[in-house]
N, C-alpha and C. Protein backbone atom coordinates (compact mmCIF):
# COMPACT_ATOMS: atom_id res chain seq x y z
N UNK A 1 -11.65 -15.40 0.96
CA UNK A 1 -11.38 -15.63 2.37
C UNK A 1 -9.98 -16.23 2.48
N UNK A 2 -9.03 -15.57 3.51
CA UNK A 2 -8.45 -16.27 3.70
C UNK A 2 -7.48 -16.32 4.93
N UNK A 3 -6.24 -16.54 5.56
CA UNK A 3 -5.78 -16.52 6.22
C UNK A 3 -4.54 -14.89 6.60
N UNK A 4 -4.75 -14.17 7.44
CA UNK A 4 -3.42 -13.23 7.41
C UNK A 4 -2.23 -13.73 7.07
N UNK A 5 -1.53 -12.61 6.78
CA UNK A 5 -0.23 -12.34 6.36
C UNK A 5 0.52 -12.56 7.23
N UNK A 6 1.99 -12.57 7.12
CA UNK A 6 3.12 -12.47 8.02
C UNK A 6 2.90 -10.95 8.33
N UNK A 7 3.03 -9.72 7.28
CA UNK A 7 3.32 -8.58 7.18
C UNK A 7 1.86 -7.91 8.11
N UNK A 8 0.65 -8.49 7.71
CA UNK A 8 -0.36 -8.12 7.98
C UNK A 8 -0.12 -8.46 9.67
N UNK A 9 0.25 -9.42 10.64
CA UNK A 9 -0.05 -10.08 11.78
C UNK A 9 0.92 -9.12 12.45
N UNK A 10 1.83 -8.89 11.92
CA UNK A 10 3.16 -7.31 12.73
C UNK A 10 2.42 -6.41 12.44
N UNK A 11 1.92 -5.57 11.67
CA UNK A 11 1.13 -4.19 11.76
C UNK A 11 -0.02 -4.45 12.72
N UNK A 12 -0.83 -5.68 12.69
CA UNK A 12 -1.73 -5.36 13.49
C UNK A 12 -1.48 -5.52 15.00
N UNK A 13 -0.25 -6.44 15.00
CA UNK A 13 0.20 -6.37 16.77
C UNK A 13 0.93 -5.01 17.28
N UNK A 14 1.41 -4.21 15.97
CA UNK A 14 1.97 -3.25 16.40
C UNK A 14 0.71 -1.88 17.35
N UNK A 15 -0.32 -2.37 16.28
CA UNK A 15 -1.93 -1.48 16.51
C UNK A 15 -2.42 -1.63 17.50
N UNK A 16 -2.29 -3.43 17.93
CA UNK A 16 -2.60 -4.03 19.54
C UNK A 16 -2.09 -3.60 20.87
N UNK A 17 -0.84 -2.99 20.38
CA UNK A 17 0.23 -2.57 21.33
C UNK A 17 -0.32 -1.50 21.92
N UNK A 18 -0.56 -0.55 20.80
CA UNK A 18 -1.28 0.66 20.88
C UNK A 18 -2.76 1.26 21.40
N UNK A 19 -3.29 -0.18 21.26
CA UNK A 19 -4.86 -0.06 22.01
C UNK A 19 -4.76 -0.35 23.62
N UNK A 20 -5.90 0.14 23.98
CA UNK A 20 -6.22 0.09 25.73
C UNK A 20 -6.61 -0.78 25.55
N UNK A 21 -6.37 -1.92 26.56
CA UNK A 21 -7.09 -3.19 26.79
C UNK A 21 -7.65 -4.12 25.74
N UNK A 22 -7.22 -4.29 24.55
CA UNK A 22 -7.86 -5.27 24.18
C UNK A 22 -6.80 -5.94 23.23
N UNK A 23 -7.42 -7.07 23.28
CA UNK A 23 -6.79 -8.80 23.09
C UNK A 23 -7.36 -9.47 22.24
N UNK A 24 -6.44 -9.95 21.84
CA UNK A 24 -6.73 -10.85 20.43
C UNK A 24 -6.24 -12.51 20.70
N UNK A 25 -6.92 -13.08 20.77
CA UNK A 25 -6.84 -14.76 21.38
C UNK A 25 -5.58 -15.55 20.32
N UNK A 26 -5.92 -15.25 19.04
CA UNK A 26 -4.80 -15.72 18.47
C UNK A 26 -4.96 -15.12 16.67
N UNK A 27 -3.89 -14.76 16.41
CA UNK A 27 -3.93 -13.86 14.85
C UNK A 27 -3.90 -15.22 14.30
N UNK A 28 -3.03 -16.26 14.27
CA UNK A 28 -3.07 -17.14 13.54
C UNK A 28 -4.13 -17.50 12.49
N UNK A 29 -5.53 -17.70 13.68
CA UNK A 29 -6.28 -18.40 13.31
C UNK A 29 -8.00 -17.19 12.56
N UNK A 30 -7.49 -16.50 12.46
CA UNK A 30 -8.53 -14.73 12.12
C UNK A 30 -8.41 -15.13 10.64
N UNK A 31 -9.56 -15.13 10.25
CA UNK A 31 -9.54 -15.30 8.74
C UNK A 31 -10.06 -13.94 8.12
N UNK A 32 -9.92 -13.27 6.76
CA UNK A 32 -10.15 -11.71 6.54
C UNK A 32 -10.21 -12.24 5.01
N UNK A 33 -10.64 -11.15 4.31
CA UNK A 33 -11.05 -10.95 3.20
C UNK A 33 -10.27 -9.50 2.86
N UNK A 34 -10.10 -9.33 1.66
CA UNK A 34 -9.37 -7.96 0.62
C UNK A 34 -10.68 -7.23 0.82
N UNK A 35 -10.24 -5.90 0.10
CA UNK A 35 -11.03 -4.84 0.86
C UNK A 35 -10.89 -4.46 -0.79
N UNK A 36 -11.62 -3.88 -1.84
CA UNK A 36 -11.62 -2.93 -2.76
C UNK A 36 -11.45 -1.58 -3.07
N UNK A 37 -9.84 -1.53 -2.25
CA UNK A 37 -9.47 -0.35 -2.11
C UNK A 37 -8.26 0.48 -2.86
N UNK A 38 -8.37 -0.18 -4.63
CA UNK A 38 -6.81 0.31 -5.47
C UNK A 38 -5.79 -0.13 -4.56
N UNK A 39 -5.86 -1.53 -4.46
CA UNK A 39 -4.42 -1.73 -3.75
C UNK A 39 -3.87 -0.95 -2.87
N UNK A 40 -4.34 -0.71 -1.56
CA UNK A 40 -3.77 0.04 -0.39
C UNK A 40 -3.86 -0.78 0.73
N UNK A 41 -4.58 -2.26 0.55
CA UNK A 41 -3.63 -3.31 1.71
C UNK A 41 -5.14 -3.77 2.56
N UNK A 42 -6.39 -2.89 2.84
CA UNK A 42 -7.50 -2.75 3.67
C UNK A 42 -7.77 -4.10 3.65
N UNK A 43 -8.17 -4.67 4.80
CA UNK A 43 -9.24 -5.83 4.81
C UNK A 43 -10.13 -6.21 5.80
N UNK A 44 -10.88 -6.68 6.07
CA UNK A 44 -12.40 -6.88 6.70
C UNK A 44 -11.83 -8.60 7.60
N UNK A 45 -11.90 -8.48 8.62
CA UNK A 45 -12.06 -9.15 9.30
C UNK A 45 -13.37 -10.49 9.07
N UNK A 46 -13.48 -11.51 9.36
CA UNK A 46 -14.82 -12.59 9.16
C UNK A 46 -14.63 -12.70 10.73
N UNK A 47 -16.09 -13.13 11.17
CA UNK A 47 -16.68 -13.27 11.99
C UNK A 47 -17.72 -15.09 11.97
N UNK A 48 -17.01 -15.66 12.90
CA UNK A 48 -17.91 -16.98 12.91
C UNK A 48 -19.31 -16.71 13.34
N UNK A 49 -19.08 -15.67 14.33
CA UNK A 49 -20.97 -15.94 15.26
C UNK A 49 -21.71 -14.80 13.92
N UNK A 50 -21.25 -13.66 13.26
CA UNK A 50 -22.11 -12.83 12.22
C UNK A 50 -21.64 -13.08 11.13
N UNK A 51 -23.00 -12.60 10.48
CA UNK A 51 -22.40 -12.26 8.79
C UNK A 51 -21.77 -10.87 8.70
N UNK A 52 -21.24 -11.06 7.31
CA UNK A 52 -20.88 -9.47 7.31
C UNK A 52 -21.90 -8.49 6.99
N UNK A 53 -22.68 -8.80 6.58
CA UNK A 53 -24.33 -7.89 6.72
C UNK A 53 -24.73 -7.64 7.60
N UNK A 54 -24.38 -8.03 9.14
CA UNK A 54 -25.19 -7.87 10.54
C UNK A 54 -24.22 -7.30 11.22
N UNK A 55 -23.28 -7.21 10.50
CA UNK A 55 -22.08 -6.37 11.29
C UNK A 55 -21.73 -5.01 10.85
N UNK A 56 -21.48 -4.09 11.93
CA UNK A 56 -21.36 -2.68 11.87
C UNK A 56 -20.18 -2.34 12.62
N UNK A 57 -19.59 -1.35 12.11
CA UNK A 57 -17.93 -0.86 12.91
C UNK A 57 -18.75 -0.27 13.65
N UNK A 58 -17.70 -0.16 14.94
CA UNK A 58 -18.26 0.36 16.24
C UNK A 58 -17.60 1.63 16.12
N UNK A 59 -16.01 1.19 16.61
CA UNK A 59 -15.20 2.66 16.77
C UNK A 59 -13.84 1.80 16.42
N UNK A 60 -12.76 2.73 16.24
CA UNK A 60 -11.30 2.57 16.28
C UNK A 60 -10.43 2.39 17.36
N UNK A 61 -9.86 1.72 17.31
CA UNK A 61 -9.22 0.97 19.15
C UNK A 61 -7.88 1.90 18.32
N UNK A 62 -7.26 1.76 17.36
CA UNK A 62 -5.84 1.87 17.16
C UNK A 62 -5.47 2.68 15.83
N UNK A 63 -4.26 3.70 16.07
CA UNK A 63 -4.02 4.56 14.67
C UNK A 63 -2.80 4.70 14.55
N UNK A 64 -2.07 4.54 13.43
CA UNK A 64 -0.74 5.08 13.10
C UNK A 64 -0.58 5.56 11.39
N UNK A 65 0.66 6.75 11.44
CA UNK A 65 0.23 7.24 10.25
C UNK A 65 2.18 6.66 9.59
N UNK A 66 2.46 6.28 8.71
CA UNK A 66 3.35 5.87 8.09
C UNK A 66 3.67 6.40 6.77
N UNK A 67 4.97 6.49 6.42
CA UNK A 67 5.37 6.90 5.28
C UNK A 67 6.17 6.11 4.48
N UNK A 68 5.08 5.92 2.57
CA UNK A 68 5.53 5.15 2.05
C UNK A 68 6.94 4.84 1.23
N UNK A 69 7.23 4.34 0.51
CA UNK A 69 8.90 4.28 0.00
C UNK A 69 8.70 5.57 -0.86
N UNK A 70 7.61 6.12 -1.56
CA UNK A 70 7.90 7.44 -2.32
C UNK A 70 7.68 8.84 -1.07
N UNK A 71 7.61 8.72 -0.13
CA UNK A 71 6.91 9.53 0.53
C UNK A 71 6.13 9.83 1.09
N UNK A 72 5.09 9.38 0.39
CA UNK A 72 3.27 9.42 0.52
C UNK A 72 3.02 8.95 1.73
N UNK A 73 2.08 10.16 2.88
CA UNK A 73 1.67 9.40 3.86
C UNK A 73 0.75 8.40 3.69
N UNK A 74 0.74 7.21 4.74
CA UNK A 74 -0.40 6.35 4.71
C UNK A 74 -1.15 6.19 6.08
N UNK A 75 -2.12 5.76 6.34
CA UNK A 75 -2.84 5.93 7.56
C UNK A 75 -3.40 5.05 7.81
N UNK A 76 -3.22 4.52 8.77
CA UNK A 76 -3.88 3.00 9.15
C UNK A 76 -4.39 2.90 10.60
N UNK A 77 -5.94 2.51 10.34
CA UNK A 77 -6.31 2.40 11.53
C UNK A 77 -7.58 0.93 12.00
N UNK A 78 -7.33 0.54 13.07
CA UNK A 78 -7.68 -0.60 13.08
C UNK A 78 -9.50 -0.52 14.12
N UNK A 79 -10.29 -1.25 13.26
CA UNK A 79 -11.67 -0.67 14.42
C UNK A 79 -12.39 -2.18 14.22
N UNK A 80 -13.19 -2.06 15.38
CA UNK A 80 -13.68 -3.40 16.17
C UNK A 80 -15.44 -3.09 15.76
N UNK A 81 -15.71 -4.10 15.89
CA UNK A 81 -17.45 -3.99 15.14
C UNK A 81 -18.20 -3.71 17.08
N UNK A 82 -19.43 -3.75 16.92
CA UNK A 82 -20.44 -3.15 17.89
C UNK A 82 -20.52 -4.74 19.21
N UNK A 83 -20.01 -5.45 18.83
CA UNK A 83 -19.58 -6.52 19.76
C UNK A 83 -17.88 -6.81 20.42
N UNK A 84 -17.42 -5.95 19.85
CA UNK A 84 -15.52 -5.79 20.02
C UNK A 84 -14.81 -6.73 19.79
N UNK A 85 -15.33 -7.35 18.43
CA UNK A 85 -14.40 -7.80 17.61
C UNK A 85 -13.91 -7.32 16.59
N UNK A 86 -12.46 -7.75 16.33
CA UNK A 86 -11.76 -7.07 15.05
C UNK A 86 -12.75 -6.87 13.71
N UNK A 87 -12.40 -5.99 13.41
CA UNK A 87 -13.94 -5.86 11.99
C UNK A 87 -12.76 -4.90 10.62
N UNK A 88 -11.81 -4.16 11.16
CA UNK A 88 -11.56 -4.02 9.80
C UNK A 88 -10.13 -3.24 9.97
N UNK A 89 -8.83 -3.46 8.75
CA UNK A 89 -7.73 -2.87 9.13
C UNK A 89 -7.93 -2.09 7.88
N UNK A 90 -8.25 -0.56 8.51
CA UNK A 90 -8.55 0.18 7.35
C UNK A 90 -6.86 1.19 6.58
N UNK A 91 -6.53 0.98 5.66
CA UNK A 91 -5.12 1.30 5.04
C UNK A 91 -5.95 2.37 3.73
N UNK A 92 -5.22 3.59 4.48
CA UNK A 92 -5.40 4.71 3.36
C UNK A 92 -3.79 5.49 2.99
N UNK A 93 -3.76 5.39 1.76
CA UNK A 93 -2.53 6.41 1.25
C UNK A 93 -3.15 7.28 0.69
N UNK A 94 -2.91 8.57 1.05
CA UNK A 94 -3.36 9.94 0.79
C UNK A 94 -3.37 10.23 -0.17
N UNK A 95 -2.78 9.78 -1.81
CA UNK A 95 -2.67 10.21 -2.91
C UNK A 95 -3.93 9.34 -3.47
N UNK A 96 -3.92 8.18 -2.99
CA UNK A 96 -5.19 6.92 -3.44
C UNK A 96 -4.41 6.32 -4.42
N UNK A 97 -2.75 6.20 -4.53
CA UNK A 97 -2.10 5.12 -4.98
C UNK A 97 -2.04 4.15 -4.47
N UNK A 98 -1.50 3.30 -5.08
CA UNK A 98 -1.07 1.72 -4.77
C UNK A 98 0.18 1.80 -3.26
N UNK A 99 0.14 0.92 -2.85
CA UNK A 99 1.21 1.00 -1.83
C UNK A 99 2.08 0.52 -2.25
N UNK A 100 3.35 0.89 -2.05
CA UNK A 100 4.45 0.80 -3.00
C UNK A 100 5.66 -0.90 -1.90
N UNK A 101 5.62 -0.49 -0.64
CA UNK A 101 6.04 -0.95 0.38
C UNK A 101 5.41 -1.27 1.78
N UNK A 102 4.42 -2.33 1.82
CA UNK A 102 3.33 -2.36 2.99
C UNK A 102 4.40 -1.62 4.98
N UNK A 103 3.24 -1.24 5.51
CA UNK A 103 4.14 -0.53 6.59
C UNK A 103 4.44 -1.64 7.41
N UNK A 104 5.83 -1.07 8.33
CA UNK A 104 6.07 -2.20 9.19
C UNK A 104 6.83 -1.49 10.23
């Protein structure tokens, strides 16, 4: 567990930008966990009122597709659990390498 990134808090405001209507009270204070994804950046949102066992992605508020320092597209999309809170910043590079240069 722990606190976002600098790098992580700009991609996801960039994602915020990009969603209809919805708001985030403060990134500061959003605590997230690593995702087991070969190093491609993913992580899971925590939730004070659920566990992460009682929580289910709803849908995707936000998408952008980016290209890494070798080329490789990457795809990142951000989705809110069945109560519309942040639940997960999902980061895929199409080859299933490592990310070489996180997007920004």
């Amino acid at each position: 567990m722990r606190y976002l990134h600098e790098k992580e808090k700009n991609l996801i405001g960039q994602l915020l930008d990009l969603s209809e209507n919805y708001e985030v009270v403060n990134l500061e204070k959003i605590q997230v966990k690593d995702l087991l994804d070969g190093c491609m950046g993913s992580i899971f949102f925590l939730s004070e009122n659920k566990s992460e066992v009682n929580r289910k992605m709803y849908k995707c508020i936000a998408e952008k597709e980016f290209l890494d320092s070798d080329g490789v597209p990457i795809s990142v999309t951000l989705n809110i659990d069945d109560d519309g809170l942040l639940y997960e910043l999902d980061i895929w590079k199409v080859d299933f390498s490592p990310i070489i240069k996180y997007p920004n």
